[in-house]
N, C-alpha and C. Protein backbone atom coordinates (compact mmCIF):
# COMPACT_ATOMS: atom_id res chain seq x y z
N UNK A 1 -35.56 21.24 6.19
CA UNK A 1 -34.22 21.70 5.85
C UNK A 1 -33.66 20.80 4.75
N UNK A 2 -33.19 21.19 3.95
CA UNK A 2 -32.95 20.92 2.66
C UNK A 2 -31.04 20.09 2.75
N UNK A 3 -30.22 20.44 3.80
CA UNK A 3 -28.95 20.25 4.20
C UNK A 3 -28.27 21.17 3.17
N UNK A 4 -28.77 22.06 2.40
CA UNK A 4 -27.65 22.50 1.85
C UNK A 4 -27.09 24.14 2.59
N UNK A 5 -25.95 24.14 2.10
CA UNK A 5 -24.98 25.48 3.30
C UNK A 5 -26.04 26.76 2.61
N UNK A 6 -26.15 27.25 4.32
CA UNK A 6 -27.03 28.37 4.40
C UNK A 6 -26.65 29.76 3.12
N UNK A 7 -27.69 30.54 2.71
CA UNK A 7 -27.40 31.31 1.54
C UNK A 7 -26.36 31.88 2.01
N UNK A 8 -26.41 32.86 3.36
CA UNK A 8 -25.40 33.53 3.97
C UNK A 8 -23.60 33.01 3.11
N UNK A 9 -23.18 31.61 3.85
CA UNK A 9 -22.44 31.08 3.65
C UNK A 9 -22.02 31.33 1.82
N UNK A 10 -22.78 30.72 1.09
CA UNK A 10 -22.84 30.75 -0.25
C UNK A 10 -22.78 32.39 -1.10
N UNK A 11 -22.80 32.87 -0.13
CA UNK A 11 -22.70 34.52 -0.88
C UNK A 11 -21.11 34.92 -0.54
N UNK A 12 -21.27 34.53 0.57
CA UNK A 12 -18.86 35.04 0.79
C UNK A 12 -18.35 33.82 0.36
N UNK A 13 -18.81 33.26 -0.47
CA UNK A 13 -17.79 31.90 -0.74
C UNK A 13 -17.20 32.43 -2.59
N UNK A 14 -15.73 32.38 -2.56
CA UNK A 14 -15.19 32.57 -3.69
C UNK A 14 -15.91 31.74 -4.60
N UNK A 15 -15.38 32.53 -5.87
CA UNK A 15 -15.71 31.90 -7.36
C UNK A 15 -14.60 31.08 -7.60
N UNK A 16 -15.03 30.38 -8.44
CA UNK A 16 -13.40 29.48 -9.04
C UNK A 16 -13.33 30.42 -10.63
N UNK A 17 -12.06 30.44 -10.71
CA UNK A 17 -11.11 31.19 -11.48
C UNK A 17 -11.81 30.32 -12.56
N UNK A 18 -12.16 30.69 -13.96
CA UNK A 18 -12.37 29.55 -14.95
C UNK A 18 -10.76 28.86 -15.69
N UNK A 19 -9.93 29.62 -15.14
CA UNK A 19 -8.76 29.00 -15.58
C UNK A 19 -8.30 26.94 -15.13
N UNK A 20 -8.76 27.79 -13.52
CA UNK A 20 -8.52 26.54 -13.30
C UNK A 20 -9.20 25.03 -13.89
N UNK A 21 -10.54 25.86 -14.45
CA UNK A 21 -11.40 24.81 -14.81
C UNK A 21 -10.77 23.84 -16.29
N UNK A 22 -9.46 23.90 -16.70
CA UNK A 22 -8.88 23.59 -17.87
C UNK A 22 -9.45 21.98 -18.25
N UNK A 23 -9.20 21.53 -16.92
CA UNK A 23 -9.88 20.09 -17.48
C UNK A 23 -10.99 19.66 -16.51
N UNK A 24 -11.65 18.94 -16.12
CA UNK A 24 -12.35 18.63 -15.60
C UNK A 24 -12.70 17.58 -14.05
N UNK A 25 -13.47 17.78 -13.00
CA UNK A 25 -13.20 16.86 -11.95
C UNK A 25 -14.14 15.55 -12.21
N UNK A 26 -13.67 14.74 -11.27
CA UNK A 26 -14.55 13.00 -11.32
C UNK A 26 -15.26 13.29 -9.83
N UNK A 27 -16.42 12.61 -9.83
CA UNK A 27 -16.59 12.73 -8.32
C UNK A 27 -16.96 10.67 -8.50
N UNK A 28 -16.42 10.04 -7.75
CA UNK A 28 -16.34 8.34 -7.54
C UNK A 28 -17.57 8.11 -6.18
N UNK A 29 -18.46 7.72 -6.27
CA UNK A 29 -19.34 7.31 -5.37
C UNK A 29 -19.72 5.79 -5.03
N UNK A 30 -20.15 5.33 -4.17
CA UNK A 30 -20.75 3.77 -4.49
C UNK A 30 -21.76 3.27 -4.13
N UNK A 31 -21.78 2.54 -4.30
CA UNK A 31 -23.06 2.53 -4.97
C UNK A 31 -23.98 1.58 -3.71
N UNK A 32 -22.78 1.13 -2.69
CA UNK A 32 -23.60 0.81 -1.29
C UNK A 32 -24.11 1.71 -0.41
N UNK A 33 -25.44 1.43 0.50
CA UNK A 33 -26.07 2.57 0.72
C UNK A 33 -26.61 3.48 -0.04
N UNK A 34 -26.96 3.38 -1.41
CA UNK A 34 -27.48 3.97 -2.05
C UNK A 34 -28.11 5.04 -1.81
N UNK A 35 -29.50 4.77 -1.12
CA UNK A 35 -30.32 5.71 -0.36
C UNK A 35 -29.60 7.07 -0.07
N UNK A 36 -28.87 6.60 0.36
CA UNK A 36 -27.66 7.83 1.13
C UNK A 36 -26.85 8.54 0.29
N UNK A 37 -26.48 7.56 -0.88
CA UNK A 37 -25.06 7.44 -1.69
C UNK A 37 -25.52 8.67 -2.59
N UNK A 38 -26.73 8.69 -3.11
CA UNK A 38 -27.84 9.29 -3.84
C UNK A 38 -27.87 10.70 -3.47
N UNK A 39 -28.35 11.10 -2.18
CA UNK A 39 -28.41 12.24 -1.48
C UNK A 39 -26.72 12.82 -1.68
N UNK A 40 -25.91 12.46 -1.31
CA UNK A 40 -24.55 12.81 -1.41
C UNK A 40 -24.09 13.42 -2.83
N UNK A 41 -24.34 12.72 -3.80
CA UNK A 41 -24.04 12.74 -4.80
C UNK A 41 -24.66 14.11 -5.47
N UNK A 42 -26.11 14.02 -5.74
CA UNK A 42 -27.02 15.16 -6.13
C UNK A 42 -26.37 15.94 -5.34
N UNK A 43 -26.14 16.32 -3.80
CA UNK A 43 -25.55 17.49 -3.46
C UNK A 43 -24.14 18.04 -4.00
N UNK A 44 -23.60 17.09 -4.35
CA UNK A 44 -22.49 17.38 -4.87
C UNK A 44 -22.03 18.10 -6.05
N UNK A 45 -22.83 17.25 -7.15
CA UNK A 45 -23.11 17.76 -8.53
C UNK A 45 -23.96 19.40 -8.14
N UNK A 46 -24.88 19.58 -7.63
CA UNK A 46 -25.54 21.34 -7.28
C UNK A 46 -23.97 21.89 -7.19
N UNK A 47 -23.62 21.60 -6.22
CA UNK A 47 -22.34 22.61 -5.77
C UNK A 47 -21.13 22.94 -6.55
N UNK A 48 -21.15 21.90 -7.21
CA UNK A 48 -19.86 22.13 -8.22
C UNK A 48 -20.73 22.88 -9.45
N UNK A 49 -21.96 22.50 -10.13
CA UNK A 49 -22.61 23.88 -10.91
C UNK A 49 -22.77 25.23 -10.26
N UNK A 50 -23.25 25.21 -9.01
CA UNK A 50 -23.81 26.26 -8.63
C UNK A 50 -21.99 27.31 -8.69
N UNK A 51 -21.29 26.55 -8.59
CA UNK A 51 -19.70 27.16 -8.25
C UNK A 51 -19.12 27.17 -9.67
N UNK A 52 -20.09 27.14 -10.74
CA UNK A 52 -19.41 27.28 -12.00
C UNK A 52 -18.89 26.50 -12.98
N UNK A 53 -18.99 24.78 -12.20
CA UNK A 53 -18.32 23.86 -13.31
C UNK A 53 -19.68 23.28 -14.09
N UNK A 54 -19.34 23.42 -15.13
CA UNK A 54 -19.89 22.90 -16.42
C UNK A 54 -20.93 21.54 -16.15
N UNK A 55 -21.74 20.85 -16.07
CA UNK A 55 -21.97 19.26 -15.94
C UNK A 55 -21.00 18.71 -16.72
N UNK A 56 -21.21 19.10 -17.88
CA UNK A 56 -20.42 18.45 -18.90
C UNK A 56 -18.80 18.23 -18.75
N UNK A 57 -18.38 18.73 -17.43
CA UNK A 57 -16.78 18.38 -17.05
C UNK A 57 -16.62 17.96 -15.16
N UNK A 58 -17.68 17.43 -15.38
CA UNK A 58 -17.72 16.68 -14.17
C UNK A 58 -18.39 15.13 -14.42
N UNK A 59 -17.49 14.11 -13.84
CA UNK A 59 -17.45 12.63 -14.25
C UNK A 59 -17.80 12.14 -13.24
N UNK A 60 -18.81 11.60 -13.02
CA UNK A 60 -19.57 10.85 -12.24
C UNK A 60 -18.94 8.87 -12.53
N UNK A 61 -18.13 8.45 -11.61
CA UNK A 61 -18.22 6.60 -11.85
C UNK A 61 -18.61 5.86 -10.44
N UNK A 62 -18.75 4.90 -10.90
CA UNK A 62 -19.41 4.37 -9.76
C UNK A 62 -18.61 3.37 -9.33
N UNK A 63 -18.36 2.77 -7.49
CA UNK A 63 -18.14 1.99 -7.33
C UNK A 63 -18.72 1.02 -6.25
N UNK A 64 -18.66 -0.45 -6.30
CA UNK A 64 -19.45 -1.09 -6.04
C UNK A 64 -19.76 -0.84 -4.56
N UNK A 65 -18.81 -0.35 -3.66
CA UNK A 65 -18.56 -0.04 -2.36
C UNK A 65 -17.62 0.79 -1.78
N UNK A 66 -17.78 1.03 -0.32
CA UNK A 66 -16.90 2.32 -0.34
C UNK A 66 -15.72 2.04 -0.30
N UNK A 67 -14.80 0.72 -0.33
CA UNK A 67 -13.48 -0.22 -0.35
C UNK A 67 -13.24 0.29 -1.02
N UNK A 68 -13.62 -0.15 -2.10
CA UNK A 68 -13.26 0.79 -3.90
C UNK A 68 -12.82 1.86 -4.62
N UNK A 69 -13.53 3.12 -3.42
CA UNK A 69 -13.57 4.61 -3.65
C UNK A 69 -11.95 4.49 -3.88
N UNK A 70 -11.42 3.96 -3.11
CA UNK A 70 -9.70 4.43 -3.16
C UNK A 70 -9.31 3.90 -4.46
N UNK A 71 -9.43 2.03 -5.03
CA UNK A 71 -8.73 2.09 -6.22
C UNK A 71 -9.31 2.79 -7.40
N UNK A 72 -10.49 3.40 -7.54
CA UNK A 72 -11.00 4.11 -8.37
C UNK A 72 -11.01 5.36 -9.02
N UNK A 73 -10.61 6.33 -7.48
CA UNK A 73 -9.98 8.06 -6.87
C UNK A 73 -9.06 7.50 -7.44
N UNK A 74 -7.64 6.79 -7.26
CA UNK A 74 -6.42 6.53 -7.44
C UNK A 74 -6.52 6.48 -9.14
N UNK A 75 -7.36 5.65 -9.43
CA UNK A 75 -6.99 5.44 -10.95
C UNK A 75 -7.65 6.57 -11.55
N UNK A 76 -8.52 7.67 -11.41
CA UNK A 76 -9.32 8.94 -11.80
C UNK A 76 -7.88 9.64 -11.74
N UNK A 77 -7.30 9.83 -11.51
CA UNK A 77 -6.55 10.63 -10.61
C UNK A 77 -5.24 10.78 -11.58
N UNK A 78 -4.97 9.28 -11.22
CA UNK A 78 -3.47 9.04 -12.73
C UNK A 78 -3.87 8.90 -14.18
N UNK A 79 -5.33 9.19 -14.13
CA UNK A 79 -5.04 9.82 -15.94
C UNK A 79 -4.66 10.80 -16.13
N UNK A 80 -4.78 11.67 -15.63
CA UNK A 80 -4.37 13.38 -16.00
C UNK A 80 -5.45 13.69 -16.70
N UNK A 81 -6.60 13.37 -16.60
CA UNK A 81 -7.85 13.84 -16.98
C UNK A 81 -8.39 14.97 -16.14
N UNK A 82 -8.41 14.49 -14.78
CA UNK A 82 -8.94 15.09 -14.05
C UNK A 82 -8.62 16.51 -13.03
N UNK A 83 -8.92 17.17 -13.02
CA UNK A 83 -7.91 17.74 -11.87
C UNK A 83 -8.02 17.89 -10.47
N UNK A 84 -9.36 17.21 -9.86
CA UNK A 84 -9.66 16.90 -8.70
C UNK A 84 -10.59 15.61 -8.86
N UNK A 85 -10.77 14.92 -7.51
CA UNK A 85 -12.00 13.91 -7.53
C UNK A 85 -12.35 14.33 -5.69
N UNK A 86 -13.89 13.70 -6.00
CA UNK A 86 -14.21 13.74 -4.83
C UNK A 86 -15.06 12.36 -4.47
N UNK A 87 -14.82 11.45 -3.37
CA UNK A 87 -15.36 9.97 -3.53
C UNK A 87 -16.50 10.74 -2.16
N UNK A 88 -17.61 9.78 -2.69
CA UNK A 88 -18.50 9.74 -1.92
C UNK A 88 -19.37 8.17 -1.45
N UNK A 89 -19.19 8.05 -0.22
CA UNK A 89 -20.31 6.73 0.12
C UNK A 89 -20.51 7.21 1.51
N UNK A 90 -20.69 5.68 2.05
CA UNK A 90 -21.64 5.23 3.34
C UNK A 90 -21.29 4.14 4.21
N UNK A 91 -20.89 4.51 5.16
CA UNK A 91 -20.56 2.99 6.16
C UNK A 91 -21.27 3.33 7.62
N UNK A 92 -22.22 1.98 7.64
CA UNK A 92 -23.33 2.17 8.71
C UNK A 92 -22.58 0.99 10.17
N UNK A 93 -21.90 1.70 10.87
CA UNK A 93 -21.92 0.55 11.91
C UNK A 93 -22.65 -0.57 12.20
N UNK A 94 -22.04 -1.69 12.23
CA UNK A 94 -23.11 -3.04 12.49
C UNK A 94 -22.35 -3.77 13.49
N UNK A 95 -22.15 -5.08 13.45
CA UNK A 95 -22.24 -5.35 14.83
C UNK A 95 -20.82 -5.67 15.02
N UNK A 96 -20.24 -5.47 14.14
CA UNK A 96 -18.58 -5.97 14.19
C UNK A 96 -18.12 -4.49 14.13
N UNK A 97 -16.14 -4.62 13.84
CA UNK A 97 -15.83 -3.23 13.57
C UNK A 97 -15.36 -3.28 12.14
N UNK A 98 -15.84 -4.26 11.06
CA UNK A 98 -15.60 -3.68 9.79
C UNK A 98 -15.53 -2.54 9.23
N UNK A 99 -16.99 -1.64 9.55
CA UNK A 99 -17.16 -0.37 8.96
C UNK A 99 -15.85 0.47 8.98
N UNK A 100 -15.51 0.49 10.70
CA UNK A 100 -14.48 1.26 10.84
C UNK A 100 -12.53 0.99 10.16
N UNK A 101 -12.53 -0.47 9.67
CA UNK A 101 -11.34 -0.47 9.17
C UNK A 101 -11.67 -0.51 7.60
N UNK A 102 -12.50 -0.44 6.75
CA UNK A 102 -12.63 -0.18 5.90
C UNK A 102 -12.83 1.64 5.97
N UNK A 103 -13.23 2.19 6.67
CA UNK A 103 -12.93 3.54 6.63
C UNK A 103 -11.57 4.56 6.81
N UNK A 104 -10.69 3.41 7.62
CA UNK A 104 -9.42 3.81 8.34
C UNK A 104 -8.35 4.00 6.30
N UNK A 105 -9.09 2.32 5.86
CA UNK A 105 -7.92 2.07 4.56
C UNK A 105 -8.70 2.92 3.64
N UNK A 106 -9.85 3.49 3.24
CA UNK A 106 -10.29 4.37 2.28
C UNK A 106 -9.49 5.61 2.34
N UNK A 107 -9.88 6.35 3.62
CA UNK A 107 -9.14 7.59 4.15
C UNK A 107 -7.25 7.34 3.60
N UNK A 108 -6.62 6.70 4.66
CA UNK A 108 -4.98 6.18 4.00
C UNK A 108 -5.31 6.06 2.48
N UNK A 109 -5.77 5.30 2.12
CA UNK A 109 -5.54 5.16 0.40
C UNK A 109 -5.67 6.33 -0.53
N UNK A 110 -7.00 7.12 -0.16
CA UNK A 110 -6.65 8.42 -1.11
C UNK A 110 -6.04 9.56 -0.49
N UNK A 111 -5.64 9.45 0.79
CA UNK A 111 -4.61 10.22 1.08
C UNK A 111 -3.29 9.90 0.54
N UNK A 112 -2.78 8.86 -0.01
CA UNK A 112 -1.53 8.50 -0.75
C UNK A 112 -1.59 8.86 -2.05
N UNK A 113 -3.11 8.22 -2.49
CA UNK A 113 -3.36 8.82 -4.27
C UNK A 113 -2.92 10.10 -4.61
N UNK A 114 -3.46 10.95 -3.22
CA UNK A 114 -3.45 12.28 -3.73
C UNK A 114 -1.59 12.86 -3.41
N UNK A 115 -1.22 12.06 -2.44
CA UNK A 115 0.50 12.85 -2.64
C UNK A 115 1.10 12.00 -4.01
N UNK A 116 0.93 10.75 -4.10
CA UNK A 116 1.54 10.11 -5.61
C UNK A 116 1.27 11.15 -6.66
N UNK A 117 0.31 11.36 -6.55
CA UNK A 117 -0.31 11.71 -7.94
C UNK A 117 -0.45 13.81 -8.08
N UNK A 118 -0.39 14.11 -6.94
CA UNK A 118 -0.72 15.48 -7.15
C UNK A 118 -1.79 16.27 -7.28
N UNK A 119 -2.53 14.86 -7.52
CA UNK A 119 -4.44 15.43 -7.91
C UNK A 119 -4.90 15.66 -6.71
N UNK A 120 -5.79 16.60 -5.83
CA UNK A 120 -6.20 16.38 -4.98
C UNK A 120 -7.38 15.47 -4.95
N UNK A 121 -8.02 15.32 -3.93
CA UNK A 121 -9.26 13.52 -3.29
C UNK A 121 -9.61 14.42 -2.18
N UNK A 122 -11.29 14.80 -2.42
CA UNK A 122 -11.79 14.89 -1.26
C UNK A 122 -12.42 14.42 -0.32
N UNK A 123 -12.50 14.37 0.46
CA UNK A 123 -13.19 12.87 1.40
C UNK A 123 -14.50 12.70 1.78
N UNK A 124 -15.72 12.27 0.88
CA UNK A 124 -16.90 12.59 1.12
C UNK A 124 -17.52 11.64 1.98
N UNK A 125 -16.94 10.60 2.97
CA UNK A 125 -17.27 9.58 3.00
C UNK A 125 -17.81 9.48 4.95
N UNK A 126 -19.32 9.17 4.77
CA UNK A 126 -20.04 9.23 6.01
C UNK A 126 -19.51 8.16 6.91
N UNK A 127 -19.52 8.00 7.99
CA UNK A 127 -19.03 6.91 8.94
C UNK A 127 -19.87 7.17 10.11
N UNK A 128 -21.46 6.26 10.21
CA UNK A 128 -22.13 6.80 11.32
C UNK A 128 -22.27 5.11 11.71
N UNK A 129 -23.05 5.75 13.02
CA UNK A 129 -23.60 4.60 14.10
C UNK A 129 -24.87 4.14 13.45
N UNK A 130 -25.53 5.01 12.88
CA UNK A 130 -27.21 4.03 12.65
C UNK A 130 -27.70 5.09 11.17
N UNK A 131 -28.57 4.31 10.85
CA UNK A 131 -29.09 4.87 9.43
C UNK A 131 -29.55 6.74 9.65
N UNK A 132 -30.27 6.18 10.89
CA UNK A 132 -30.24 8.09 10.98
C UNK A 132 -29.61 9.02 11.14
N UNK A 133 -28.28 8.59 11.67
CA UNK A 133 -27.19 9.47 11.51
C UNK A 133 -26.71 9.74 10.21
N UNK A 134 -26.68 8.47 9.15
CA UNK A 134 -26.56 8.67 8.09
C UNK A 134 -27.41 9.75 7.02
N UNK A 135 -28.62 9.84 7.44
CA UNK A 135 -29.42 10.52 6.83
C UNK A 135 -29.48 12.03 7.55
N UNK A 136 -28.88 12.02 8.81
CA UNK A 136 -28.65 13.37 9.51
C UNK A 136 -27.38 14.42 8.39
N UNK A 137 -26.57 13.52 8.04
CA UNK A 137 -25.55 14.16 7.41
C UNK A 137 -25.75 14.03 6.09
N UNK A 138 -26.63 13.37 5.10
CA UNK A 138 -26.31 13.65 3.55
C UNK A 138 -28.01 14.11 3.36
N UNK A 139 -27.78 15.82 4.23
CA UNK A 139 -29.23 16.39 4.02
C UNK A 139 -29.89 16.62 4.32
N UNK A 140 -29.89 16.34 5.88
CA UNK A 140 -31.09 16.43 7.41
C UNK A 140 -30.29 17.53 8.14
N UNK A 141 -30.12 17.25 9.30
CA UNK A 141 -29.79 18.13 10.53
C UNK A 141 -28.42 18.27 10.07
N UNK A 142 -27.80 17.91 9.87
CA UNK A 142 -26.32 17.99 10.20
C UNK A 142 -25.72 18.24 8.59
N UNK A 143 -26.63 18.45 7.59
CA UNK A 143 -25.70 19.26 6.62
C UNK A 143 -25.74 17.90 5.31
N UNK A 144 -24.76 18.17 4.73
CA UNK A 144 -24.69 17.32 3.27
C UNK A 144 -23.06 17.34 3.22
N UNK A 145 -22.84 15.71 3.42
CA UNK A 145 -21.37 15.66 3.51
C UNK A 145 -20.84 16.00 1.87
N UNK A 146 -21.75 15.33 1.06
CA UNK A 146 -21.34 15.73 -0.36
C UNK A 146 -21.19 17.01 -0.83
N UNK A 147 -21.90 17.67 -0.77
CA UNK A 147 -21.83 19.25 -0.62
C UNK A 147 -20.51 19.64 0.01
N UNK A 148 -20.63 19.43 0.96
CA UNK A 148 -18.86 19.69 2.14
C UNK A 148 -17.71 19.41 1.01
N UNK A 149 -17.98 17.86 0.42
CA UNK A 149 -16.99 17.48 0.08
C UNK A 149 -16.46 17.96 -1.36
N UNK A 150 -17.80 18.52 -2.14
CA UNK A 150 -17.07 19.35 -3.21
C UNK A 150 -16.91 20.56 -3.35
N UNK A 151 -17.32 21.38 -2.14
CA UNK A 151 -17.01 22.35 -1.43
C UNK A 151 -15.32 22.71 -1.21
N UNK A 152 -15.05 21.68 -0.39
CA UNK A 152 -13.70 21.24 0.23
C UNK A 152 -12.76 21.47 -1.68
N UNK A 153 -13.09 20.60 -2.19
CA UNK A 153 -12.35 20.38 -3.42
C UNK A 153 -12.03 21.45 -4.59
N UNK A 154 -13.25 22.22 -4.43
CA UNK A 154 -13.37 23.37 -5.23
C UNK A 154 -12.55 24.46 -4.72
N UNK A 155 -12.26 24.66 -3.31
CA UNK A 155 -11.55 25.52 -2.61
C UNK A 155 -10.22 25.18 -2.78
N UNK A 156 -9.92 23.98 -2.63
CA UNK A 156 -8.35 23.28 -2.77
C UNK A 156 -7.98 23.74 -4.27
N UNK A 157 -8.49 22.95 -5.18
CA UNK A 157 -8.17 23.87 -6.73
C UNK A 157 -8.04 25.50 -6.67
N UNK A 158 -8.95 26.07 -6.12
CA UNK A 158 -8.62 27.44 -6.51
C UNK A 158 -7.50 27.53 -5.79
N UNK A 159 -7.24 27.16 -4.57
CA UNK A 159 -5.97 27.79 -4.06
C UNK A 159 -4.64 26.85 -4.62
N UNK A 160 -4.47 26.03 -5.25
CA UNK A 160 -3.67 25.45 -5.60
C UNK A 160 -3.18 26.04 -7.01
N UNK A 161 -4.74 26.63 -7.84
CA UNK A 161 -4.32 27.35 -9.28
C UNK A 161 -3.86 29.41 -8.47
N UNK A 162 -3.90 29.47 -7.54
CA UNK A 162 -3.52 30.96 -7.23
C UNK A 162 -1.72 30.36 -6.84
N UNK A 163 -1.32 29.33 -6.05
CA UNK A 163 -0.26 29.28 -6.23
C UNK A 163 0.47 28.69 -7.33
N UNK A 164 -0.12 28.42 -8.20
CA UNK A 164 0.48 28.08 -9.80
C UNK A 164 1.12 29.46 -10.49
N UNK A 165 -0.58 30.40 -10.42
CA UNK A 165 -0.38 31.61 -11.03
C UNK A 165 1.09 32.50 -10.73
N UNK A 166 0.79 32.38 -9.32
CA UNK A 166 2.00 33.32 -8.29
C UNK A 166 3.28 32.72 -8.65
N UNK A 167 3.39 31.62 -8.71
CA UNK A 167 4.25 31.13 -8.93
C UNK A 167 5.34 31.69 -10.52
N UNK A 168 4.46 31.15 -11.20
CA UNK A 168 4.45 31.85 -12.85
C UNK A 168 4.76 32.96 -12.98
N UNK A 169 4.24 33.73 -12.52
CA UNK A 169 4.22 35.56 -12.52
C UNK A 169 5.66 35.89 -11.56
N UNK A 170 5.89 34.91 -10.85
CA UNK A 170 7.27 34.98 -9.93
C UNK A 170 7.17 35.86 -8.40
N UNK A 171 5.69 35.64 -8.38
CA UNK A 171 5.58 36.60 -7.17
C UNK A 171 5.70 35.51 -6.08
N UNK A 172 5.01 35.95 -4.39
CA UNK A 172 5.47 34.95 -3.77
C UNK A 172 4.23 34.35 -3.39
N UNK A 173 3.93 32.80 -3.36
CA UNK A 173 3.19 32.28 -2.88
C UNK A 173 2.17 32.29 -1.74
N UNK A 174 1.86 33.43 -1.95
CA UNK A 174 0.90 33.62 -0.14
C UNK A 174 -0.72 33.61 -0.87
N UNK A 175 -1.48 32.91 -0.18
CA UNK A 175 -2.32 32.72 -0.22
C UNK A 175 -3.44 33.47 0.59
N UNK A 176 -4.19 34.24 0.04
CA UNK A 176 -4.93 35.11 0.75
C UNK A 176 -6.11 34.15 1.85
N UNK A 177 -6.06 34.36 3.11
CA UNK A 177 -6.65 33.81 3.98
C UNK A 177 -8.41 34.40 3.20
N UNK A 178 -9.31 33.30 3.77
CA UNK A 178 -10.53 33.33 3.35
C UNK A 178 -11.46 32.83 4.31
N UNK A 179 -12.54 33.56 4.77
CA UNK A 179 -13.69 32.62 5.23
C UNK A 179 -14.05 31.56 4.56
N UNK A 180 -14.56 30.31 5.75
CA UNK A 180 -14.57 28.80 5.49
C UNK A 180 -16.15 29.26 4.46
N UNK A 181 -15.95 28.59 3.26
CA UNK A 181 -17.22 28.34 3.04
C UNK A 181 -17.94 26.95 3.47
N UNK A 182 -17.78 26.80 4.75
CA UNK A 182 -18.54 25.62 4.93
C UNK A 182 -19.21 26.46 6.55
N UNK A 183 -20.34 25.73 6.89
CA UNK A 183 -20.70 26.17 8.81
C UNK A 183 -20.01 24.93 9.16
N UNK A 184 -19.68 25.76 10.81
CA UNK A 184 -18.96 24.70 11.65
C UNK A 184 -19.46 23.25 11.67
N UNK A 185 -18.42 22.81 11.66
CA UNK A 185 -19.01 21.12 11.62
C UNK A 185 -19.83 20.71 12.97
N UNK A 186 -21.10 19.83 12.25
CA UNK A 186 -22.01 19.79 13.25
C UNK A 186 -22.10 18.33 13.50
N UNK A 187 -20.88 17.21 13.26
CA UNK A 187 -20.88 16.12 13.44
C UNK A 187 -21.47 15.78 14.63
C-alpha cells in the first residue's frame, strides 16, 4: 500500500477553481526525522499537482525541527506571498514528555498565525509512540499525513475563494456541503 487516498476518494474530490490559485502555497517541513519528514513531504507535493497546482507555485522551506514549523508557517504566511502553508514533521515519543509539549506549542502557534494573519496553516504534523507508528502514518497502514494535510488545505482555499466570490457577486455565503475527500481517520 502506497498510503495514498484510495482512487474512489480522489474521483469525488473537487477541483480547485484556478482563480484561487492567484498566488501560490509554501508547504514548511523539518528536517528532523527525516526518514519520515521525506515521505510526508513527496506526498504532499503529488497532491497539490495531482489537484492542479503548478510545482512552480508551491514553496518548499525547511526547518531545522518541528519547534520551528510555527516561526516559519508564521513568517510564510505574513508575506502575502502565499495563500496557504502546510507544515509538515515528526515527533517520536521518548522517554520524557517533550515530544508532547513541543506538539501542544506547534499546534497553538499556527493556530494563531493563521487567525493574525488570515492565511490558512495546515497541520501536517505526526505525534506517535514509536518509529512504526510513524511510518504507519506517512504511507503504511494508516494513510499519509502529508497528503491529509494538503488535502485539508486545498479544500480550505477553495472554500474560502467560493466565499470571496459570493461575497463579491453579493450573493449569500453558503457553502455547498461536500464529501470529505479524505477516508475516515485511521489514527
Amino acid at each position: 500500500m502506497t498510503g495514498r487516498i484510495p482512487r474512489s476518494y480522489r474521483q469525488e474530490r473537487r477541483t480547485i477553481d484556478p482563480v484561487s490559485l492567484l498566488t501560490p502555497i509554501a508547504i514548511v517541513v523539518s528536517r528532523y526525522n527525516t526518514a519520515i519528514t521525506t515521505r510526508l513531504l513527496e506526498a504532499a507535493l503529488a497532491e497539490a499537482q495531482e489537484r492542479g497546482v503548478p510545482r512552480d507555485q508551491i514553496a518548499v522551506i525547511d526547518a531545522p525541527g518541528a519547534f520551528e514549523l510555527t516561526a516559519l508557517s508564521a513568517a510564510a504566511a505574513k508575506t502575502g506571498r502565499y495563500k496557504g502553508v502546510v507544515v509538515l514533521g515528526c515527533l517520536i515519543h521518548g522517554q520524557t514528555l517533550h515530544d508532547r509539549y513541543i506538539a501542544d506549542a506547534v499546534a497553538q502557534g499556527i493556530t494563531q498565525a493563521t487567525l493574525q494573519t488570515g492565511v490558512p496553516i495546515a497541520f501536517g504534523l505526526i505525534t506517535a509512540e514509536t518509529l512504526d507508528h510513524a511510518e504507519a502514518r506517512s504511507g503504511g497502514a494508516k494513510g499519509n499525513k502529508g497528503q491529509e494535510a494538503a488535502a485539508a488545505l486545498l479544500d480550505t482555499l477553495t472554500s474560502l475563494n467560493a466565499m470571496t466570490s459570493a461575497i463579491a457577486q453579493g450573493r449569500p455565503c453558503t457553502i455547498e456541503r461536500f464529501e470529505s475527500t479524505l477516508p475516515q481517520d485511521k489514527s
